[in-house]
Protein backbone atom coordinates (compact mmCIF):
# COMPACT_ATOMS: atom_id res chain seq x y z
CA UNK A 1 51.33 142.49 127.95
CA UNK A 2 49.00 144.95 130.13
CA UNK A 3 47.00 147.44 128.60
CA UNK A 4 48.75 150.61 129.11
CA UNK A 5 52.08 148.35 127.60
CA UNK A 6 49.98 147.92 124.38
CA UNK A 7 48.97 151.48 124.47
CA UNK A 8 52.13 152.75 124.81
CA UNK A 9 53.49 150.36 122.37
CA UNK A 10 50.79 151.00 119.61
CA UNK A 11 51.45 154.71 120.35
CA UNK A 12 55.53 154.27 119.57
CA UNK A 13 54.39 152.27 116.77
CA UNK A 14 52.14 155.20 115.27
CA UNK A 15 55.10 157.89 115.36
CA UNK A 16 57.54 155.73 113.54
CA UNK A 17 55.08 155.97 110.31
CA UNK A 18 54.28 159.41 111.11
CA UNK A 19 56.57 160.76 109.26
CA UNK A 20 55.65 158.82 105.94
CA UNK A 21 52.27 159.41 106.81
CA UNK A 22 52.86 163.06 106.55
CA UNK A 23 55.63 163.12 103.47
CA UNK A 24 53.26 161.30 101.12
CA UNK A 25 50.15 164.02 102.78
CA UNK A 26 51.86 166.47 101.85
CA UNK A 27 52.68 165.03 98.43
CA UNK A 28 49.09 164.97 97.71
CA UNK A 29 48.41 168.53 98.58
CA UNK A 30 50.83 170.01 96.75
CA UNK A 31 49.80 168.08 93.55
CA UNK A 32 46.16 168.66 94.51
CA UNK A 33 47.28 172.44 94.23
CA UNK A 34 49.21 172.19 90.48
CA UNK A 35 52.58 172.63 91.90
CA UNK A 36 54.74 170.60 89.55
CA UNK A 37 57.76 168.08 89.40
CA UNK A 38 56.77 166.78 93.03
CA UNK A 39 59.57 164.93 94.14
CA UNK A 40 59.62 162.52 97.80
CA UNK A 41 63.41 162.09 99.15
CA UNK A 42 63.81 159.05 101.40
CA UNK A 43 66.58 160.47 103.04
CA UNK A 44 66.60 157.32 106.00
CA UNK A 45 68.94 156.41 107.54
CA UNK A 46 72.09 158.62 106.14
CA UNK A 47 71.14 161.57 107.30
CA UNK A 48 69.81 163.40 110.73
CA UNK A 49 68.52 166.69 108.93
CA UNK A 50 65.23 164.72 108.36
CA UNK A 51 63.97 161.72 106.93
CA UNK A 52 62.00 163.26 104.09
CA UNK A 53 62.85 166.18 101.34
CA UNK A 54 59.88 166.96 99.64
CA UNK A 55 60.42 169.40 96.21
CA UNK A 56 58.23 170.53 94.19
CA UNK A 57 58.01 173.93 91.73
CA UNK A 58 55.75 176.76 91.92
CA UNK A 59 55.14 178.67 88.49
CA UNK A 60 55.02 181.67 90.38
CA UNK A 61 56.03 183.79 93.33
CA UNK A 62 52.16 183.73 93.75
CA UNK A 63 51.50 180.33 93.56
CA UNK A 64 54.71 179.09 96.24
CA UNK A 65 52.31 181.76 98.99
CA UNK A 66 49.88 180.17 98.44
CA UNK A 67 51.31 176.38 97.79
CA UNK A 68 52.83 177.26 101.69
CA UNK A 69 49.60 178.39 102.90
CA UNK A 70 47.74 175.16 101.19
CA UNK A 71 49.86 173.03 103.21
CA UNK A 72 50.11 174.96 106.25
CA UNK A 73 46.47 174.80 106.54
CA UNK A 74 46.13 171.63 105.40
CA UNK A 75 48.73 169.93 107.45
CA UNK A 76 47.08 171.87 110.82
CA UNK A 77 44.08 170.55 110.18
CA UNK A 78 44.33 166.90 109.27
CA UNK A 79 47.89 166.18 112.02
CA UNK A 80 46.92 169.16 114.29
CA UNK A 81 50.82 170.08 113.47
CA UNK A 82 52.41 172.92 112.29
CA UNK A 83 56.00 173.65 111.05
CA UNK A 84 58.70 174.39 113.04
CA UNK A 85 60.04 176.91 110.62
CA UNK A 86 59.33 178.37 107.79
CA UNK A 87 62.01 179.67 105.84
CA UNK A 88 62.22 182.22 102.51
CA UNK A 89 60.13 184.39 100.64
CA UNK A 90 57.90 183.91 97.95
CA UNK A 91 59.48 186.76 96.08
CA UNK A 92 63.04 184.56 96.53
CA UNK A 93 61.78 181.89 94.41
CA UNK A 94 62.24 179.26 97.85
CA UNK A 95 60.06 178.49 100.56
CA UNK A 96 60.70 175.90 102.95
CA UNK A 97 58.74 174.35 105.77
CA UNK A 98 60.22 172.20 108.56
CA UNK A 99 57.82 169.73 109.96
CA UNK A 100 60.94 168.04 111.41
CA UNK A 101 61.25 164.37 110.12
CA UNK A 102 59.91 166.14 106.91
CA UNK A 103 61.11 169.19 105.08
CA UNK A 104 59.23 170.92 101.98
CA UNK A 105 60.84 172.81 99.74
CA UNK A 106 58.85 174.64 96.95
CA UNK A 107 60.71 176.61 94.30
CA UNK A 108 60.99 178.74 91.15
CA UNK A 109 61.74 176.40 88.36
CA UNK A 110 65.08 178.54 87.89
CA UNK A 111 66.32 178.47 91.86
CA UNK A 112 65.53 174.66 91.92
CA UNK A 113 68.04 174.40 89.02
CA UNK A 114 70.74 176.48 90.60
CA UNK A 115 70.31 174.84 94.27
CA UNK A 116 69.86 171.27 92.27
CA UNK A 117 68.71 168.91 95.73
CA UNK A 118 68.18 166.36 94.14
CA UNK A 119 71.82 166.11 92.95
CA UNK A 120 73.09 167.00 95.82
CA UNK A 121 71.20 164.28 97.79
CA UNK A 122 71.47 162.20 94.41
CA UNK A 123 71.89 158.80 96.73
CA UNK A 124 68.03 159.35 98.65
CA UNK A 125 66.05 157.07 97.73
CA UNK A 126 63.13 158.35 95.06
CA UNK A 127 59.73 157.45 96.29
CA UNK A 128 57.60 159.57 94.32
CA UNK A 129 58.35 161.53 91.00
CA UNK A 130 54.97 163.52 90.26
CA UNK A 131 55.94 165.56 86.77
């Protein structure tokens, strides 16, 4: 295999754990920044929305701003990525971010309830349960 094959390959190779690389990041920023019930959602290979729902709750309108920001900033400057979208209002009790293969969404404990992910992608796989 020539050089630029193994470059190319190792570079392929990279992006497919990208987006686990990122999910479980993420994961640790938002617990490094007291958001609570931090949930990972292996969504592979049902589903083309993403591979990875990340939820977690904010205790506050306050704290989801500034959970978003946390991982905004952090995500820019360890990936040099930022999200697609960002979705919601702190004041609506939901924020989401779209990274693409990963989606956060950070909540009011209340609107988490009423939406209820987890139930309604109750077949993901659970790979981290942070309470």
């Amino acid at each position: 295999m020539c050089a630029k094959m193994r470059t190319e390959y190792a570079f392929y190779r990279r992006r497919s754990l990208d987006s686990f690389d990122l999910a479980r990041y993420i994961v640790d920023v938002v617990d490094e920044h007291k958001a609570e019930n931090i949930v990972l959602l292996d969504l592979r290979p049902d589903t083309v929305i993403a591979d990875f729902f990340i939820l977690c709750t904010g205790t506050s309108d306050r704290q989801i701003g500034a959970l978003v920001d946390h991982v905004k900033t952090a995500v820019k400057e360890q990936y040099d990525q930022r999200p697609y979208s960002v979705e919601g209002t702190p004041e609506s009790g939901w924020q989401l971010l779209d990274f693409g293969d990963v989606v956060v969404h950070i909540f009011l404990e209340e609107v988490r309830e009423y939406y209820d992910l987890e139930g309604l992608w109750h077949k993901a796989n659970v790979l981290v349960s942070i309470q």
